[in-house]
C-alpha atoms as a PDB file:
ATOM      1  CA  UNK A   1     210.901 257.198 -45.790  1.00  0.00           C
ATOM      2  CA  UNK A   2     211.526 260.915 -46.337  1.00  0.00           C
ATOM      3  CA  UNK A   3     210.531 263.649 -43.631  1.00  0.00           C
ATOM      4  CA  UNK A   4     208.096 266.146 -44.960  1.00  0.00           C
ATOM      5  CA  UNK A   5     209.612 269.067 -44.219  1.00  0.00           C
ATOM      6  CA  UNK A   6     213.669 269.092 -44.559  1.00  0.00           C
ATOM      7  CA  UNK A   7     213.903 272.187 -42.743  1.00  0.00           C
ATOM      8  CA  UNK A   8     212.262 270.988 -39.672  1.00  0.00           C
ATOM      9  CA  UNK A   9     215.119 268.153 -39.615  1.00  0.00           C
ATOM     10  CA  UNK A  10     218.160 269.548 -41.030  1.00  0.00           C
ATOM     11  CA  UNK A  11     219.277 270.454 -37.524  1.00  0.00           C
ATOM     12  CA  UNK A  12     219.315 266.686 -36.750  1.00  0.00           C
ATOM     13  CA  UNK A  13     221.771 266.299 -39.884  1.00  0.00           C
ATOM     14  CA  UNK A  14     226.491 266.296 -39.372  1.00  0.00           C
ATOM     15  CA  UNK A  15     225.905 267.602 -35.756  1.00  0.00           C
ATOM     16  CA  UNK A  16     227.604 264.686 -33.473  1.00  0.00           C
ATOM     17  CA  UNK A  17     224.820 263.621 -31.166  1.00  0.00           C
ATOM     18  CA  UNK A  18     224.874 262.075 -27.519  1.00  0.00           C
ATOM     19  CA  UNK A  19     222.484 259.142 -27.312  1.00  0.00           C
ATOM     20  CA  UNK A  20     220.172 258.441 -24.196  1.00  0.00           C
ATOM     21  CA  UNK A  21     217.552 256.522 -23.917  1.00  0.00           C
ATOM     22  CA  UNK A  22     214.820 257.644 -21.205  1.00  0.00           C
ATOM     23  CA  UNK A  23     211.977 256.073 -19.591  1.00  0.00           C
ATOM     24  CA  UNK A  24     208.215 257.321 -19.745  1.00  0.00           C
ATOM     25  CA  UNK A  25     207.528 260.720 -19.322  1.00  0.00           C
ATOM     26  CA  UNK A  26     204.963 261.371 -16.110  1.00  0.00           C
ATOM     27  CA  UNK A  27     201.942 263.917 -16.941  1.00  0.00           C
ATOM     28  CA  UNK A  28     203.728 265.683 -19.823  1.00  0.00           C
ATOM     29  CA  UNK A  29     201.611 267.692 -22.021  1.00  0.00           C
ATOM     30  CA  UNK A  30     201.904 269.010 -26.050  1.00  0.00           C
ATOM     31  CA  UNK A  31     199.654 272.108 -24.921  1.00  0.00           C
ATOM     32  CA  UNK A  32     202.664 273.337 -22.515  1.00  0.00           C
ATOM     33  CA  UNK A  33     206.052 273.531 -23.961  1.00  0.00           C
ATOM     34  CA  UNK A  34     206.155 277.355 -23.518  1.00  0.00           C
ATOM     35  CA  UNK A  35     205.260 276.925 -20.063  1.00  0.00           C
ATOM     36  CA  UNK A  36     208.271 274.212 -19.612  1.00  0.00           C
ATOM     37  CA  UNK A  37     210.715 276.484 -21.581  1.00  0.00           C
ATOM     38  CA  UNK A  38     209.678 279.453 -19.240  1.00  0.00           C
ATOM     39  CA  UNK A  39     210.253 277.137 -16.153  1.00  0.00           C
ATOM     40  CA  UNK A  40     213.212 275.352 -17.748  1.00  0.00           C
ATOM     41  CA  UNK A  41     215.245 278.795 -18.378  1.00  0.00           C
ATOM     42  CA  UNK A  42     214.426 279.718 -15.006  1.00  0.00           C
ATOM     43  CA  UNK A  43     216.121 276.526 -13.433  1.00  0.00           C
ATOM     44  CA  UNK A  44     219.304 277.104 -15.556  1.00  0.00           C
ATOM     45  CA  UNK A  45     219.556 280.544 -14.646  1.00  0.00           C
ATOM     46  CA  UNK A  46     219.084 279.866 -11.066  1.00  0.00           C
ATOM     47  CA  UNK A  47     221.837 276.745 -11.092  1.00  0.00           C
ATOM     48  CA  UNK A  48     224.228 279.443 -12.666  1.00  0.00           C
ATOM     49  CA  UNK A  49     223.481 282.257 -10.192  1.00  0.00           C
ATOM     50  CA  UNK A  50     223.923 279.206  -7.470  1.00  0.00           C
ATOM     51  CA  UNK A  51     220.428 279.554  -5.720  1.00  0.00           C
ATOM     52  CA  UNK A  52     219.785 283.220  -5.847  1.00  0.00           C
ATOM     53  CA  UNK A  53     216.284 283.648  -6.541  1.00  0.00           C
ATOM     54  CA  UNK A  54     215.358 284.397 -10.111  1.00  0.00           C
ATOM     55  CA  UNK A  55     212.158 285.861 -11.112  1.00  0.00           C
ATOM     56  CA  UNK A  56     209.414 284.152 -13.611  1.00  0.00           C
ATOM     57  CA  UNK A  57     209.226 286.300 -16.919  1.00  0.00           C
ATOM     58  CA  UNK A  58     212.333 288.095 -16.520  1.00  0.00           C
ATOM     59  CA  UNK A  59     213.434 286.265 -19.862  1.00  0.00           C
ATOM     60  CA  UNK A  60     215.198 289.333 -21.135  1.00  0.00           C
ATOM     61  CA  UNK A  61     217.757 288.725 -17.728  1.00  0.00           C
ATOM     62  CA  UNK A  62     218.836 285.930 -18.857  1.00  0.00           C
ATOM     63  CA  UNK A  63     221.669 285.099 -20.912  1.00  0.00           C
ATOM     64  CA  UNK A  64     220.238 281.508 -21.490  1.00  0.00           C
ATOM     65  CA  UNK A  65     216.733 281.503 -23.641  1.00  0.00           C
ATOM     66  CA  UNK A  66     215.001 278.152 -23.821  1.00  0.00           C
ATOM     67  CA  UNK A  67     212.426 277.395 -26.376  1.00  0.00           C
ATOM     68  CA  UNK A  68     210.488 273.537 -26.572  1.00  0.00           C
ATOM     69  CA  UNK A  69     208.851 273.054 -29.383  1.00  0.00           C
ATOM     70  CA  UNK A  70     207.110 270.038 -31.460  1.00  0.00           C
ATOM     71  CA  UNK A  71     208.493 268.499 -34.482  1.00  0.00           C
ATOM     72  CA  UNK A  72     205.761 266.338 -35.795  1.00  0.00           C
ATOM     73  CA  UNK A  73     207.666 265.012 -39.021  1.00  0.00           C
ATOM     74  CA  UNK A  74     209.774 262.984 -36.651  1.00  0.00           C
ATOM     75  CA  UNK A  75     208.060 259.885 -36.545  1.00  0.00           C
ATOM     76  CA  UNK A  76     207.175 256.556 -37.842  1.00  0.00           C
ATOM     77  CA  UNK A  77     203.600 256.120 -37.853  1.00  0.00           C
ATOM     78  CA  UNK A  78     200.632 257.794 -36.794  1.00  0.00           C
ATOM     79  CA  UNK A  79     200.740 256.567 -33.123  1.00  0.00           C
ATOM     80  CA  UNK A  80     204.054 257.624 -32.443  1.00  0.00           C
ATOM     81  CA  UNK A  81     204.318 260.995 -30.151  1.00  0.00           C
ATOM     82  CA  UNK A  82     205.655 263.822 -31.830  1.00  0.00           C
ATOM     83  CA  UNK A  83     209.158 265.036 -31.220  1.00  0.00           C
ATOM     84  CA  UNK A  84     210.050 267.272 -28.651  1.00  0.00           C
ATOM     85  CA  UNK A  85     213.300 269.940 -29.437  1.00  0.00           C
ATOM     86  CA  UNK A  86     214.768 271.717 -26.907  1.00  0.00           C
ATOM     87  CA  UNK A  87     217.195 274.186 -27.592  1.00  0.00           C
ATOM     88  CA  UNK A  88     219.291 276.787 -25.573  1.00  0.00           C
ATOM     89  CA  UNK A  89     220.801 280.217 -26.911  1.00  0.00           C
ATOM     90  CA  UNK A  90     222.456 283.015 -25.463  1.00  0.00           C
ATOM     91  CA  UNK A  91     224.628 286.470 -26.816  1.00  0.00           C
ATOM     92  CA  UNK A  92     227.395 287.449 -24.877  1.00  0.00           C
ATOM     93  CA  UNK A  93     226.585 289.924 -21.571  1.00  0.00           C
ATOM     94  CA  UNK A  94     228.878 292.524 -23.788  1.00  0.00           C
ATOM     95  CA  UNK A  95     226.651 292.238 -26.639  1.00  0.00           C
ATOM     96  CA  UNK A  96     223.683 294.746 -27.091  1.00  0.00           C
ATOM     97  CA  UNK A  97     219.959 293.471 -26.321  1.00  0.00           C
ATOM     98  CA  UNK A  98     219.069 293.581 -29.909  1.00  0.00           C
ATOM     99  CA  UNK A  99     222.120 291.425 -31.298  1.00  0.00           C
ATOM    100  CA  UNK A 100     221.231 287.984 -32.712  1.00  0.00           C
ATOM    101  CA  UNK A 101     221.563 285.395 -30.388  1.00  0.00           C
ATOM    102  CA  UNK A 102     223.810 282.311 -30.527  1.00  0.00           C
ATOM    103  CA  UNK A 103     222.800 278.196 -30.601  1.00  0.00           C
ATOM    104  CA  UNK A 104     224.634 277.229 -27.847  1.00  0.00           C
ATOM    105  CA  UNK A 105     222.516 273.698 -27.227  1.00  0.00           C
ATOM    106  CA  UNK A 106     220.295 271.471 -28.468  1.00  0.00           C
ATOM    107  CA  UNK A 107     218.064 268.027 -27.433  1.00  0.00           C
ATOM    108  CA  UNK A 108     215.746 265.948 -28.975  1.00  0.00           C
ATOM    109  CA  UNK A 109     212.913 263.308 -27.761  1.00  0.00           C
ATOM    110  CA  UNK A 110     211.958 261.324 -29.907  1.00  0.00           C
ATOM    111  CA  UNK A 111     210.121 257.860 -30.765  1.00  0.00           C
ATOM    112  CA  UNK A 112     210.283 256.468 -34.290  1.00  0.00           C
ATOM    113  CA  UNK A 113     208.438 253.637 -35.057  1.00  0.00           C
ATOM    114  CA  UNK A 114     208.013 252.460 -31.748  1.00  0.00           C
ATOM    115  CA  UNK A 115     204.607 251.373 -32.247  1.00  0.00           C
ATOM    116  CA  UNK A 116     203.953 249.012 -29.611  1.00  0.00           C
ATOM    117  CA  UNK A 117     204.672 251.221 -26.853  1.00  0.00           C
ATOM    118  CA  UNK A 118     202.659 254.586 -28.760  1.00  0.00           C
ATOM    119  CA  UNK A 119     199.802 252.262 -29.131  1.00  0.00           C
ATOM    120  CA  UNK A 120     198.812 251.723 -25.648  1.00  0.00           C
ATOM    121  CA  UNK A 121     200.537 253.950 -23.233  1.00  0.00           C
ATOM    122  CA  UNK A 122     199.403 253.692 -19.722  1.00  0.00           C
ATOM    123  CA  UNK A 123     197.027 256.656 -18.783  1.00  0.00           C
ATOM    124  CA  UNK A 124     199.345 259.879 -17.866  1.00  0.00           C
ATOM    125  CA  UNK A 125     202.352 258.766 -19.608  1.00  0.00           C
ATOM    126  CA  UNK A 126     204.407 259.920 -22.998  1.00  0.00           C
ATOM    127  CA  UNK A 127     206.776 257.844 -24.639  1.00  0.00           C
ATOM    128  CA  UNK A 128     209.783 259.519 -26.157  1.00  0.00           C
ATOM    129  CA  UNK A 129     212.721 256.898 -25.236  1.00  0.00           C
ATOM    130  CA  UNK A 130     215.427 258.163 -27.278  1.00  0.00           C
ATOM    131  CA  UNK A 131     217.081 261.493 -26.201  1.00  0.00           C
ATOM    132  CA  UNK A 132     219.587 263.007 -28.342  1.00  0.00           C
ATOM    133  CA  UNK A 133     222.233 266.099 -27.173  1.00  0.00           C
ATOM    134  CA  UNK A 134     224.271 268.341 -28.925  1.00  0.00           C
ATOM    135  CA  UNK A 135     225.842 270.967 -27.046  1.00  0.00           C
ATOM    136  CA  UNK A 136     227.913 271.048 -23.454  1.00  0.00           C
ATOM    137  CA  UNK A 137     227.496 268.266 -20.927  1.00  0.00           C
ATOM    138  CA  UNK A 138     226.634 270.815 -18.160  1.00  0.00           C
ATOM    139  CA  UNK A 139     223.741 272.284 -20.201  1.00  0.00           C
ATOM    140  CA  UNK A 140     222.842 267.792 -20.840  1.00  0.00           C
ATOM    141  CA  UNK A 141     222.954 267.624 -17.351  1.00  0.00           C
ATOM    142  CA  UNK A 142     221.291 270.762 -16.072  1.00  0.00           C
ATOM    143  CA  UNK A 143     218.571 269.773 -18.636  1.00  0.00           C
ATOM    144  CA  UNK A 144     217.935 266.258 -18.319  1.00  0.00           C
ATOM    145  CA  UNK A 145     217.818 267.106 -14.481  1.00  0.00           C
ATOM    146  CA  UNK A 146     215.414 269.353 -14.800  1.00  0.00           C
ATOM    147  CA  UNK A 147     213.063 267.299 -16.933  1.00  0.00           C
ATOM    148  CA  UNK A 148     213.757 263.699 -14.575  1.00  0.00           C
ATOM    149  CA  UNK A 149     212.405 266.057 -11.892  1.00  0.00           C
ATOM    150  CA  UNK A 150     209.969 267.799 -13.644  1.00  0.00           C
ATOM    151  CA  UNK A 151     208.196 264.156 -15.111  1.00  0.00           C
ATOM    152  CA  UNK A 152     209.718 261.350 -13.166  1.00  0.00           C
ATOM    153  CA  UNK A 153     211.593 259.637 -15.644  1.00  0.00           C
ATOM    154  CA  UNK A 154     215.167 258.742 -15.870  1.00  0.00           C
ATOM    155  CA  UNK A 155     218.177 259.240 -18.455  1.00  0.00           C
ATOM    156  CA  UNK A 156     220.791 256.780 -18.960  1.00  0.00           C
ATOM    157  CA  UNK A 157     223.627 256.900 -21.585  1.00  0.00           C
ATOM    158  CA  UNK A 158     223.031 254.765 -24.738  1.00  0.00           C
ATOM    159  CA  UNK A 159     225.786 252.896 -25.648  1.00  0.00           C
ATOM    160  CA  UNK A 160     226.010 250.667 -28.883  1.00  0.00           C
ATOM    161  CA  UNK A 161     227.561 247.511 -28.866  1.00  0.00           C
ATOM    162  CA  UNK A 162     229.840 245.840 -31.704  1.00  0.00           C
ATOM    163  CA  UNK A 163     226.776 243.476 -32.105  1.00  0.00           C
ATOM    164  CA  UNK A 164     224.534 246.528 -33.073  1.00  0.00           C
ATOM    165  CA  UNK A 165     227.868 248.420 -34.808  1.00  0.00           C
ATOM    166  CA  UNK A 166     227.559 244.987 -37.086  1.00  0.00           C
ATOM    167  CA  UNK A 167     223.944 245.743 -37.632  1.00  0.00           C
ATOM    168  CA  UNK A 168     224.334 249.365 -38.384  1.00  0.00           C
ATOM    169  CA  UNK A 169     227.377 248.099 -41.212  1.00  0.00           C
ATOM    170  CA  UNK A 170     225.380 245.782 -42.856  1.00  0.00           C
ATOM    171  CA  UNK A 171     222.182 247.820 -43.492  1.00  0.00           C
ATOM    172  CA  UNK A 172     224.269 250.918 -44.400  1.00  0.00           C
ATOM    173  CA  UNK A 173     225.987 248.966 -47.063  1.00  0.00           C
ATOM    174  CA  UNK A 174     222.628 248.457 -48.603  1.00  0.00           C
ATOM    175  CA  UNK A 175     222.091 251.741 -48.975  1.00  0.00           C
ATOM    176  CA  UNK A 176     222.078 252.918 -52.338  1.00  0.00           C
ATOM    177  CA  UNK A 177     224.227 256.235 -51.989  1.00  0.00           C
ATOM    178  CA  UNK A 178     225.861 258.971 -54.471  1.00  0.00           C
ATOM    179  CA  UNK A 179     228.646 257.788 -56.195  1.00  0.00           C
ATOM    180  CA  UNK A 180     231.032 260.344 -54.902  1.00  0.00           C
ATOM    181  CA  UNK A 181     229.993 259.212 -50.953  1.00  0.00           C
ATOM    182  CA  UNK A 182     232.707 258.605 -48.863  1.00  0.00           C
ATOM    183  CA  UNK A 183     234.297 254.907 -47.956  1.00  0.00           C
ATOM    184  CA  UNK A 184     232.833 252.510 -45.377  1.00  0.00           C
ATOM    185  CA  UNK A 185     235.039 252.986 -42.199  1.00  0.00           C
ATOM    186  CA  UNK A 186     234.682 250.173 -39.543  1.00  0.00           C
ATOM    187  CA  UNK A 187     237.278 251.385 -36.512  1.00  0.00           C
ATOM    188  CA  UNK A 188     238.489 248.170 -34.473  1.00  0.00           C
ATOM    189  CA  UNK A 189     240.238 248.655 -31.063  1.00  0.00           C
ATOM    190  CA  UNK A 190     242.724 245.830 -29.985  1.00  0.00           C
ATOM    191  CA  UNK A 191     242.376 244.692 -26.520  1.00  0.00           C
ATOM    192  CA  UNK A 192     245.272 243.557 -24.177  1.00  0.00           C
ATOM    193  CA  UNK A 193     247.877 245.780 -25.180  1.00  0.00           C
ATOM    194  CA  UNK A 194     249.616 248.313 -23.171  1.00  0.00           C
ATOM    195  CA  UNK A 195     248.959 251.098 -25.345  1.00  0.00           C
ATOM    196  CA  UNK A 196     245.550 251.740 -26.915  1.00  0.00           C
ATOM    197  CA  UNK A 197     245.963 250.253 -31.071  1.00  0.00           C
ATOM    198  CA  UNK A 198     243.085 251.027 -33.066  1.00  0.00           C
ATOM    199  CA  UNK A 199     243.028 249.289 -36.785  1.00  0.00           C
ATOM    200  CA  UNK A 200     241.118 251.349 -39.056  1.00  0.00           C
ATOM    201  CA  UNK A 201     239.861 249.496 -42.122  1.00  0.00           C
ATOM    202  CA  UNK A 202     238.531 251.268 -45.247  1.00  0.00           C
ATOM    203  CA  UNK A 203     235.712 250.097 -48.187  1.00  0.00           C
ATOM    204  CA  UNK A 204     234.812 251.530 -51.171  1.00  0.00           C
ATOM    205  CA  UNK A 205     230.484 252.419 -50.587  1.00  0.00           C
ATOM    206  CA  UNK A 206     230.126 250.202 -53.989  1.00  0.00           C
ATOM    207  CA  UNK A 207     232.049 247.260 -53.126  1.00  0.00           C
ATOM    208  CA  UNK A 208     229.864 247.297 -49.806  1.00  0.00           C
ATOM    209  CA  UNK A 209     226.952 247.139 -51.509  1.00  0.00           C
ATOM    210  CA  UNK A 210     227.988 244.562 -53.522  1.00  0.00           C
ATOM    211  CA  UNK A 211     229.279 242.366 -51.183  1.00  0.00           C
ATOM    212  CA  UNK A 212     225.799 242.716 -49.458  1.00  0.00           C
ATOM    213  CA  UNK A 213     223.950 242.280 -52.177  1.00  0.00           C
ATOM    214  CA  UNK A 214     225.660 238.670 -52.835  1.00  0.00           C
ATOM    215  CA  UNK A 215     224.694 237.968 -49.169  1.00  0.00           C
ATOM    216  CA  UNK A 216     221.309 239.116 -48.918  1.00  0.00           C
ATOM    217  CA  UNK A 217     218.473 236.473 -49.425  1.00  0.00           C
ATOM    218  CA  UNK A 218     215.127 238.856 -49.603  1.00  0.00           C
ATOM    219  CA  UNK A 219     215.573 242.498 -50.018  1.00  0.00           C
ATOM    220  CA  UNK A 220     213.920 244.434 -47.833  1.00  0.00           C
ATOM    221  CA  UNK A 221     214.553 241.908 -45.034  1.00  0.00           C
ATOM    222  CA  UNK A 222     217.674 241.394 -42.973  1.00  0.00           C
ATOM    223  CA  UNK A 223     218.602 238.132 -40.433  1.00  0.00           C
ATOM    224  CA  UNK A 224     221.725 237.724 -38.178  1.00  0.00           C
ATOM    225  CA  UNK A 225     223.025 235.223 -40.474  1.00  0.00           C
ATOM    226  CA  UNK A 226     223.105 237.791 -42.985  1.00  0.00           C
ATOM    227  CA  UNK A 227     225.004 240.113 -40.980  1.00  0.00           C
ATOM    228  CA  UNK A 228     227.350 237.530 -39.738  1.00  0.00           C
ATOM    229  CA  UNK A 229     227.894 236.519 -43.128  1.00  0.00           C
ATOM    230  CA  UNK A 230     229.230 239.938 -44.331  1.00  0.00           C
ATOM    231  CA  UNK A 231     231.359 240.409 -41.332  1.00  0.00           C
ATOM    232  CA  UNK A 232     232.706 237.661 -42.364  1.00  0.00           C
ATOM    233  CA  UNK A 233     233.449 238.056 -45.329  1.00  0.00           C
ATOM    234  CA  UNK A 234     235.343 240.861 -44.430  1.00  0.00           C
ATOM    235  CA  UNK A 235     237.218 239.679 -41.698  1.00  0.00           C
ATOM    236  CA  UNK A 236     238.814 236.951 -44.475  1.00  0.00           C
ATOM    237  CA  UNK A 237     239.306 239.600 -47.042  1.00  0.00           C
ATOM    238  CA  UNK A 238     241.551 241.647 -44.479  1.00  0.00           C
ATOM    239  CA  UNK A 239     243.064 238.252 -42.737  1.00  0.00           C
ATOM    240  CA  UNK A 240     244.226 237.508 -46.545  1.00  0.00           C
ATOM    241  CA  UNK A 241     245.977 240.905 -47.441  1.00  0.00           C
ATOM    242  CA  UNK A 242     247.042 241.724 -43.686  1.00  0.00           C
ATOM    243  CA  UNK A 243     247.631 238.146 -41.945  1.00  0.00           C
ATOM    244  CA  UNK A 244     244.978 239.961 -38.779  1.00  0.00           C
ATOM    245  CA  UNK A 245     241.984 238.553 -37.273  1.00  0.00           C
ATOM    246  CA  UNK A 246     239.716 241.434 -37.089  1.00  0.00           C
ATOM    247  CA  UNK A 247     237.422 238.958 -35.309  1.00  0.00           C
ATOM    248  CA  UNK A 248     239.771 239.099 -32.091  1.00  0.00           C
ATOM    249  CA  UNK A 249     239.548 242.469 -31.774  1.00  0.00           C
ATOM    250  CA  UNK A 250     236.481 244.860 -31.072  1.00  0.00           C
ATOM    251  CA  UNK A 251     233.942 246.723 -33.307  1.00  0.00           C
ATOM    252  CA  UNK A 252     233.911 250.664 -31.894  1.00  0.00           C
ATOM    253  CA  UNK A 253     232.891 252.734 -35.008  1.00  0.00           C
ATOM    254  CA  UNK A 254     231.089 252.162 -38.136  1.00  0.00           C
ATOM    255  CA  UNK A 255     231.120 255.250 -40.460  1.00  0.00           C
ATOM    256  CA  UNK A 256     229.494 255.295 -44.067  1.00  0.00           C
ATOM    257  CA  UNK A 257     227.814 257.572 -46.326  1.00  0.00           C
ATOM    258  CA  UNK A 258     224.466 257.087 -44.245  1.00  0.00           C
ATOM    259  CA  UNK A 259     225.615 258.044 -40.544  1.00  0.00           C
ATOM    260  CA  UNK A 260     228.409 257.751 -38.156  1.00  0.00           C
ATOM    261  CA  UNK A 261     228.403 255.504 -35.552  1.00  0.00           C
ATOM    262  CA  UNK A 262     230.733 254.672 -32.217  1.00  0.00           C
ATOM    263  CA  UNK A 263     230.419 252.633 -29.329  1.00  0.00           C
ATOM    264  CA  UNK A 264     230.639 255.336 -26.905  1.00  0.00           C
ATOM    265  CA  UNK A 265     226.878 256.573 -27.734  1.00  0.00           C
ATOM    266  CA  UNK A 266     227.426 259.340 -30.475  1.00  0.00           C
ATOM    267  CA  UNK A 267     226.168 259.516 -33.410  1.00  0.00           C
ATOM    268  CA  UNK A 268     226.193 261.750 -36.741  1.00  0.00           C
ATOM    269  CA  UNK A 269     223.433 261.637 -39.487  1.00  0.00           C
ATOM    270  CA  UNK A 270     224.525 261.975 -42.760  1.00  0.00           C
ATOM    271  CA  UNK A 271     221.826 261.691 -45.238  1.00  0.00           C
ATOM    272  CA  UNK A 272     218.375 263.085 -44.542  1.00  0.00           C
ATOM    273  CA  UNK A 273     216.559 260.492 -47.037  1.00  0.00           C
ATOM    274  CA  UNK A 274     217.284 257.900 -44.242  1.00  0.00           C
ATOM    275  CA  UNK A 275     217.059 260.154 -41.067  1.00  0.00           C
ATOM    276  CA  UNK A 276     213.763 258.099 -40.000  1.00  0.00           C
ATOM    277  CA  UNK A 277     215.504 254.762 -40.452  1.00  0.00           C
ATOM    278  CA  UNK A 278     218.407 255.628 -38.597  1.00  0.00           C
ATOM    279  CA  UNK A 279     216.239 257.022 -36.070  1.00  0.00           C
ATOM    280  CA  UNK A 280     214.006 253.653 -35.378  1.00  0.00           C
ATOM    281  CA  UNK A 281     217.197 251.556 -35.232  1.00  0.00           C
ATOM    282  CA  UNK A 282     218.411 253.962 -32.199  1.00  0.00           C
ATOM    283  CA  UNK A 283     214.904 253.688 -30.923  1.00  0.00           C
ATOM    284  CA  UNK A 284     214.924 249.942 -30.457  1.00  0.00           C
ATOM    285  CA  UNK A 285     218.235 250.504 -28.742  1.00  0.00           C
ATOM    286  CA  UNK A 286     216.762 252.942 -26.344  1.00  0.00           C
ATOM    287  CA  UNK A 287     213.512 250.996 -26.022  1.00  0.00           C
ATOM    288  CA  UNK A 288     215.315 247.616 -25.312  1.00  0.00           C
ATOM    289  CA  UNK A 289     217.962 249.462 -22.311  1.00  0.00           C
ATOM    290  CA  UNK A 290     214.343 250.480 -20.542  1.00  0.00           C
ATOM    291  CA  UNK A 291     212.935 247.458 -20.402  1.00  0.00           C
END
């Protein structure tokens, strides 16, 4: 599914991107971001000034400007909250006043396709469970402070598993992509060894979707078997030209022409046309760590 408006989401797109998942929002509101960006850029400026008081309004003070704004495109269905950006710039103290300022951050809330939990939220609550950063940690953790505070919620770092890596390889290889798109990377890290040994291992985009096209029973649907399947099938093809069993080692990063993924919890999107599916994948993820 395409987003409506490409210039609303290009930000989103080769920027790598911290994952978090984060737990209902208490008594946030649409009809307030520029209040939250007002009291938001107030709390930053007062954590770098190390508690001397800073004024409300005195925006043009500050060398960090917040604005919090509402991407609507960002979502799955009709019940899903809208997205929330939040994104930090500043100019240098040397620079004049009317100089153009500088990106220096950015986060996004989101919930794609999480349609059980939009649905039928408890009264008072807004689901947005996966939170997305781009930018310094210190601004990540001056922000997400700020907004566990502000709403009573709580961040924690998403990580992605090899199981899910597996996932993400298998329905990336499906992807029909542009001929000139760059080869399927899965990265897998050897355990046990005194120094760390990463074995990279490369596929062309079209012999991945071959391969899952042989393995896949109904398009449109994908099982575990599936996935195991095409794992497989790789793990013999390398075994047979390298003599290694990829399958005693660990999955870490899964890169295609679709988005870039490691175990760590970072993330780059790569192809707008499947932003939103990429997107409900992580929000699972994020969902499934909350409960």
């Amino acid at each position: 599914q395409e987003t409506s408006d490409p210039q609303r989401t290009a930000f989103l797109l080769r920027r790598q991107w911290a994952l978090y998942s984060v737990s209902p929002l208490y008594r946030f509101s649409d009809a307030r971001l520029k209040d939250y960006a007002q009291l938001l850029s107030v709390s930053i400026a007062a954590e770098k000034q190390k508690g001397l008081a800073v004024e409300v309004g005195l925006e043009l003070d500050l060398d960090v400007k917040v604005e919090v704004s509402s991407i609507p495109d960002l979502r799955g269905s009709e019940w899903d909250q809208a997205a929330i950006l939040v994104q930090l710039s500043s100019r240098s103290s040397a620079s004049p006043q009317t100089s153009e300022r500088k990106l220096i951050w950015s986060g996004c809330f989101c919930c794609v396709a999480g349609d059980e939990l939009s649905k039928n939220p408890p009264q008072d609550f807004t689901y947005l469970p996966l939170f997305l950063a781009n930018g310094a940690e210190k601004y990540t953790s001056i922000v997400g402070s700020w907004f566990q505070t502000t709403f009573d919620c709580c961040f924690r770092r998403l990580a992605i598993s090899p199981f899910n890596l597996s996932w993400m390889a298998a329905m990336w290889a499906g992807c029909k992509v542009d001929q000139t798109a760059s080869a399927t990377e899965l990265v897998f890290s050897v355990p046990r060894l005194p120094q760390p040994l990463d074995i990279s291992y490369a596929i062309h985009p079209e012999d991945a979707k071959a391969l899952w096209d042989t393995v896949q029973k109904t398009p449109g649907e994908i099982t575990q078997e599936e996935v195991d399947v095409f794992m497989d099938c790789l793990y013999s093809h390398f075994h047979r030209h390298f003599k290694i069993h990829l399958s005693a080692t660990k999955l870490v990063k899964v890169s295609t022409a679709i988005a870039s993924a490691h175990c760590n919890g970072t993330i780059k999107f790569l192809q707008r046309e499947h932003l939103l599916g990429v997107l409900m994948l992580l929000t699972e993820l994020a969902v499934s760590q909350i409960e």
